[in-house]
Protein backbone atom coordinates (compact mmCIF):
# COMPACT_ATOMS: atom_id res chain seq x y z
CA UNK A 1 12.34 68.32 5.85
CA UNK A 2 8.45 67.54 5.79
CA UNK A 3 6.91 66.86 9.55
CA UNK A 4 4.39 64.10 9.77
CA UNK A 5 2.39 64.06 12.88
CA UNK A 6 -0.26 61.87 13.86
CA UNK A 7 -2.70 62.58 16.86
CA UNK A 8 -4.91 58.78 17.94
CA UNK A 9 -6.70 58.32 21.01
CA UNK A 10 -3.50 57.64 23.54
CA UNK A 11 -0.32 58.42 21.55
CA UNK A 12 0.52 60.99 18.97
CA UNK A 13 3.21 60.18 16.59
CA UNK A 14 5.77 62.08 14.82
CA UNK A 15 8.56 62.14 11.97
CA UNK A 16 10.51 63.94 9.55
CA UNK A 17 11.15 62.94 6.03
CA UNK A 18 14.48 64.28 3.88
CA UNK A 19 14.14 65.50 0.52
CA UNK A 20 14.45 61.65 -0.86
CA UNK A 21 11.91 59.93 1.36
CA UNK A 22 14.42 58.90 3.99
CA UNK A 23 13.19 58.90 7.56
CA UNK A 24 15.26 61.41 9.39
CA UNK A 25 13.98 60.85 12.84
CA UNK A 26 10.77 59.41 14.88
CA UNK A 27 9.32 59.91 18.26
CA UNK A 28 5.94 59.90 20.07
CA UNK A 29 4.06 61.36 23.18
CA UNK A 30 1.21 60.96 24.97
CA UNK A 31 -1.84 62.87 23.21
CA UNK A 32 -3.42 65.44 25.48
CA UNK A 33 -6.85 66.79 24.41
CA UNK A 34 -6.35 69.90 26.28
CA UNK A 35 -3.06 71.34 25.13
CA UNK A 36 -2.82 74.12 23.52
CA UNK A 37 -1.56 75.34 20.22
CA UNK A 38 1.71 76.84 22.23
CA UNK A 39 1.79 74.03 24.26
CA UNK A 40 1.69 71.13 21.27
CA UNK A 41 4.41 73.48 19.44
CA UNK A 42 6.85 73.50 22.57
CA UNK A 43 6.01 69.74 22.83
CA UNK A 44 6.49 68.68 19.12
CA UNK A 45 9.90 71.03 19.20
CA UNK A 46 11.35 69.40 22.30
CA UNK A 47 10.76 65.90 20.65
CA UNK A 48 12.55 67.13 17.22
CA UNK A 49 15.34 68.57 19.53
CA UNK A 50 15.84 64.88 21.24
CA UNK A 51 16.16 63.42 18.17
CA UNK A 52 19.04 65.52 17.23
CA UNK A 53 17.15 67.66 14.60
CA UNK A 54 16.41 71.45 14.44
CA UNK A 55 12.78 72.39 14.38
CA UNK A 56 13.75 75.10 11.96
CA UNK A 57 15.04 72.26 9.16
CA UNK A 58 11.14 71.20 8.54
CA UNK A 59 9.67 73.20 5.91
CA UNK A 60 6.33 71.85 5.80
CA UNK A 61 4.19 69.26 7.01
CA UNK A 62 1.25 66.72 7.08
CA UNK A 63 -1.63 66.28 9.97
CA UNK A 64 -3.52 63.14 10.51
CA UNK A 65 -6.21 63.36 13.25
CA UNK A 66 -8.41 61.48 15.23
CA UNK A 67 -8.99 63.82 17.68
CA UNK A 68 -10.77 66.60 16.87
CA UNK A 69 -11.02 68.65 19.15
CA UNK A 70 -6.99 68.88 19.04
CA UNK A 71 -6.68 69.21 14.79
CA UNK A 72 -7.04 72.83 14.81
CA UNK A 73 -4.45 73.42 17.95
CA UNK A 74 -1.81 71.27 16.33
CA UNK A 75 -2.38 72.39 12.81
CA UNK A 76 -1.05 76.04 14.55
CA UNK A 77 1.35 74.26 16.19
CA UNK A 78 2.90 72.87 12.88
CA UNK A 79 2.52 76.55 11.57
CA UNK A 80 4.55 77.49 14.29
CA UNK A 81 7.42 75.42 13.65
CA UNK A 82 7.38 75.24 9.77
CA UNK A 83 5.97 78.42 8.73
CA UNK A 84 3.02 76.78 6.98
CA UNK A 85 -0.14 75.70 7.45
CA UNK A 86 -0.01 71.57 7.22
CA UNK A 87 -1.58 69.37 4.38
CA UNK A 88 -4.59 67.64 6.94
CA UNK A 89 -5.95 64.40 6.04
CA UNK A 90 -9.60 64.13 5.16
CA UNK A 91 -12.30 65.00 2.64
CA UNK A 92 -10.90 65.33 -0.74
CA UNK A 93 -7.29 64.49 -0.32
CA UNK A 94 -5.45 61.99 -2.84
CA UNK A 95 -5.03 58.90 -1.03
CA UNK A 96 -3.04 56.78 -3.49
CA UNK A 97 -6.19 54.23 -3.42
CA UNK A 98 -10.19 54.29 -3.96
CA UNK A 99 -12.60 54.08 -0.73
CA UNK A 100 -15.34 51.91 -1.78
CA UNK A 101 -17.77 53.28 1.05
CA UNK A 102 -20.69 55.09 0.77
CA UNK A 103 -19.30 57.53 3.31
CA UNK A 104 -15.22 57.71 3.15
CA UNK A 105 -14.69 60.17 5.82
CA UNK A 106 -15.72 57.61 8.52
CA UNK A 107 -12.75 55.71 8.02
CA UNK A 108 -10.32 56.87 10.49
CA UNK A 109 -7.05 59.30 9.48
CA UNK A 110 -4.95 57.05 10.97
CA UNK A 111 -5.85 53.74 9.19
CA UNK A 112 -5.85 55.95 5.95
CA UNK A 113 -2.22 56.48 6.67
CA UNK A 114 -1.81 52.78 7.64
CA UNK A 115 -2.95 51.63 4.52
CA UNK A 116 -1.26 54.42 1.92
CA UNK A 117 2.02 53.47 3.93
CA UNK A 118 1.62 49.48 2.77
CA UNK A 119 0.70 50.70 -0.87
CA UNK A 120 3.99 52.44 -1.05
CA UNK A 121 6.05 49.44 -0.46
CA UNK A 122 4.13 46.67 -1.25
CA UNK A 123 1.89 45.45 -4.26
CA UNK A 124 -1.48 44.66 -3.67
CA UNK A 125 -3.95 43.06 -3.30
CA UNK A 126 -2.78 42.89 0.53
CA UNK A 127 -3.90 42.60 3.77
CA UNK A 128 -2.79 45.10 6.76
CA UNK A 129 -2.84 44.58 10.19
CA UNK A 130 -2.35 47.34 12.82
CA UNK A 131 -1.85 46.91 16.22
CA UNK A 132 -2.43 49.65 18.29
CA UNK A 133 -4.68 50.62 21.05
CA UNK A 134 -7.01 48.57 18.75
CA UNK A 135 -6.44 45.90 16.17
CA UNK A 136 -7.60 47.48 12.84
CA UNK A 137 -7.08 44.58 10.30
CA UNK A 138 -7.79 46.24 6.34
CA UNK A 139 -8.02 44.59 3.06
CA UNK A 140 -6.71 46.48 -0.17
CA UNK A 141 -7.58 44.49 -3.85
CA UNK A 142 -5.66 44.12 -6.98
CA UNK A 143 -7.21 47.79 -7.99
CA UNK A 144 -5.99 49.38 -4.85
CA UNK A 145 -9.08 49.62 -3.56
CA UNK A 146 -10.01 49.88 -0.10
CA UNK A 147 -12.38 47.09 0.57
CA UNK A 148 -12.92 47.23 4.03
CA UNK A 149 -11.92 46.71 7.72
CA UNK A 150 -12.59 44.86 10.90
CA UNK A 151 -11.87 46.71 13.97
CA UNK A 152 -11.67 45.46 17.58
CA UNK A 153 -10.27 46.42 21.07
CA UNK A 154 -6.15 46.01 20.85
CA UNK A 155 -3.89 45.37 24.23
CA UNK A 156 -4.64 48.78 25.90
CA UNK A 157 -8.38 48.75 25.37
CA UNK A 158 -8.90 44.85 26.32
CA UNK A 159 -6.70 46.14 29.53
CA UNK A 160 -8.45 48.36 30.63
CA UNK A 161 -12.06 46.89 30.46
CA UNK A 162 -10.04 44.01 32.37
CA UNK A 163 -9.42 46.42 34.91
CA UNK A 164 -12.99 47.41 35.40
CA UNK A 165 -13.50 43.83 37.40
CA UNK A 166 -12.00 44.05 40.77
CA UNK A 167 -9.70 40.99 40.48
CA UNK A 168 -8.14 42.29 37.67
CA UNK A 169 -7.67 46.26 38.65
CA UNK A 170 -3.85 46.18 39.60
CA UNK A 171 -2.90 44.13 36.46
CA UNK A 172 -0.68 44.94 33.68
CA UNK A 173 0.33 42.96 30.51
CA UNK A 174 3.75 41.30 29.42
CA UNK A 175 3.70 39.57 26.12
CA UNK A 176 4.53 35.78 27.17
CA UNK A 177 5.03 32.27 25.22
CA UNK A 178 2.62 30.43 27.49
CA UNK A 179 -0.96 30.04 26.16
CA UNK A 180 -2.19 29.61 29.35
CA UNK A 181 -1.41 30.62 33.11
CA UNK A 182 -1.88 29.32 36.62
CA UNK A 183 -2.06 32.63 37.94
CA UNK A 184 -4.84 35.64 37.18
CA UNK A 185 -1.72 37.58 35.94
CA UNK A 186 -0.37 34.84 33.92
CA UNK A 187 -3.85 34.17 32.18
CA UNK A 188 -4.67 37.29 31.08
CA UNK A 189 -0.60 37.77 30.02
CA UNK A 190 -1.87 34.58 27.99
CA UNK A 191 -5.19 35.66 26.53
CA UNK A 192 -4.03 38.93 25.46
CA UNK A 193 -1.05 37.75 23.98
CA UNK A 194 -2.32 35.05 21.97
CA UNK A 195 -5.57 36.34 21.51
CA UNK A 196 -5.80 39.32 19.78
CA UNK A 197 -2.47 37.40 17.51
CA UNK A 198 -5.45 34.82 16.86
CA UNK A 199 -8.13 37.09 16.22
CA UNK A 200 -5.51 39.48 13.77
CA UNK A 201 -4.28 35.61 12.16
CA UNK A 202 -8.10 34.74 11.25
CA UNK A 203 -9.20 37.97 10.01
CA UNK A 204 -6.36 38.04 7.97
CA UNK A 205 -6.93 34.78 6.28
CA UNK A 206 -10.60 35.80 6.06
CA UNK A 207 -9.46 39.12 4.28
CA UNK A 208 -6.84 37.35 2.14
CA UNK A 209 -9.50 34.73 0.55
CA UNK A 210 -12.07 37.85 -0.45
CA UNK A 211 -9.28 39.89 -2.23
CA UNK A 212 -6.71 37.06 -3.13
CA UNK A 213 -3.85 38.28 -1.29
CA UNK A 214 -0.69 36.79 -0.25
CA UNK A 215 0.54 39.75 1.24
CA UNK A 216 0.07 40.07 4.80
CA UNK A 217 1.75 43.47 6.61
CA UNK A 218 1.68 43.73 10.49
CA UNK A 219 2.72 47.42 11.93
CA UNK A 220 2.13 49.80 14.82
CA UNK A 221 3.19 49.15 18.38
CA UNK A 222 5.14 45.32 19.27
CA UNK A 223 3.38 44.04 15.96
CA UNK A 224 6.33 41.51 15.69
CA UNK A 225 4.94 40.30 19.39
CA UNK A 226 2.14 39.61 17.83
CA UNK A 227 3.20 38.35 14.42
CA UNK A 228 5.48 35.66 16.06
CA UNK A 229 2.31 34.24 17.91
CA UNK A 230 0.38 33.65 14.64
CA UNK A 231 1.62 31.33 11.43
CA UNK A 232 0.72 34.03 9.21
CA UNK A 233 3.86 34.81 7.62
CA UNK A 234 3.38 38.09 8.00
CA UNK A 235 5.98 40.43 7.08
CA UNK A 236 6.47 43.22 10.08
CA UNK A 237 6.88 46.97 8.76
CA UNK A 238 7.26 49.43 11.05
CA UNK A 239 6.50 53.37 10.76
CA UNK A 240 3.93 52.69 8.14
CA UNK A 241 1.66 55.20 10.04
CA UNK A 242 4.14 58.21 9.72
CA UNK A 243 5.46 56.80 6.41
CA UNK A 244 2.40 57.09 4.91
CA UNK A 245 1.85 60.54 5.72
CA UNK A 246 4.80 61.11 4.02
CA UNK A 247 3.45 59.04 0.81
CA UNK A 248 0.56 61.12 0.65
CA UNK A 249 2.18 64.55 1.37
CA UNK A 250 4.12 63.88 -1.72
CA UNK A 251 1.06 62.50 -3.73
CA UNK A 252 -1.06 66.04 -2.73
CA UNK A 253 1.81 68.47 -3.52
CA UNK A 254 2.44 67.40 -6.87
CA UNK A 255 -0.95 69.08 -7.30
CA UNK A 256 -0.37 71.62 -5.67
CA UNK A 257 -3.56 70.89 -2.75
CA UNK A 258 -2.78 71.46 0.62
């Protein structure tokens, strides 16, 4: 079994992938910038164990980071459990599509992952949208190349500048079908939910007219929320993130880089 983890901002994300691709399990925890090598390898081991699978089945592994002051802790970690150092996301490693940026390595691991996961189940050109504690929104052409991105604050970010007013410091968000509220709860319930699905809906279209795509892929965290508030058409995927990882694992170790 390979071991995909993912480290972002709030969350860090695992999985483990069978011989044949097939998902064997997937969990997440809250990322902690302070943990420790033995402290992420306990964590990680625990999470495999709740998930019914035996830390001692994965035999390798993949790191994507965001973090970096945690990369080199969890890369140990991994080490730890699989008895190798992991494949780590960044300079140099095959993607599965071209960049076209003068400086790759500022696009994020994570949306790297994002994007190979799309690629290996649907034909571009497409357009991927990622809800997490941003909206990343990425466009992919007909040569699978990487043509850019719009980023802007998702649910949890918008939140929490929210919270940074007074009248709005004890709220917290429910998706909801209303587009508007009578109450300061209800409103923001409203804004949030219908507008960061409006903002992901018109970059979309935007990004789908530059590349010619009709493909339009929504993942990451209550994406389907969001996608049923739009009239994209979007077609939900989830675990592109850790599937992804996967996709690329395989892509790097048939040449042998790691």
């Amino acid at each position: 079994m390979i071991l995909a983890v993912c480290i972002q901002n709030s969350i860090t994300t695992l999985a483990g992938y069978s011989d044949d691709g097939s998902r064997v399990f997937s969990a997440s925890t809250a990322t902690d910038p302070r943990a420790t090598s033995d402290r992420l390898a306990v964590d990680y081991s625990q999470l495999m164990m709740l998930c019914g699978v035996k830390p001692t089945d994965a035999s390798g592994g993949i790191l994507a980071s965001v973090v970096p002051a945690m990369t080199d802790a969890a890369s140990d970690a991994m080490k730890r459990i699989t008895g190798r150092r992991p494949m780590t996301v960044g300079p140099g490693t095959r993607t599965g599509f071209a960049i076209e940026s003068s400086n790759p390595s500022e696009l994020g691991a994570d949306i790297v992952a994002v994007i190979a996961g799309a690629l290996a189940k649907f034909e571009p050109p497409l357009v991927v949208a990622y809800f997490c504690d941003m909206l990343v929104v990425a466009a992919v052409d007909d040569k699978r190349r990487f043509r850019g991105c719009a980023i802007m604050p998702g649910v949890k970010t918008s939140l929490e500048a929210l919270k940074g007013a007074a009248l709005f410091s004890s709220l917290g968000f429910n998706f909801t079908d209303a587009p508007m509220g009578l109450t300061t709860k209800d409103a923001v319930n409203s804004g949030l939910s219908y507008g960061i699905a409006g903002a992901a809906e018109a970059l979309a279209r935007r990004m789908c007219d530059e590349v010619g795509a009709d493909n339009v892929v929504v993942t990451g965290e209550q994406a389907g929320e969001f996608a049923s508030r739009s009239t994209l058409g979007a077609v939900e995927a989830e675990g592109l993130l850790c599937d992804g990882l996967y996709a690329i694992y395989v892509k790097n170790a048939q040449t042998g880089r790691r």
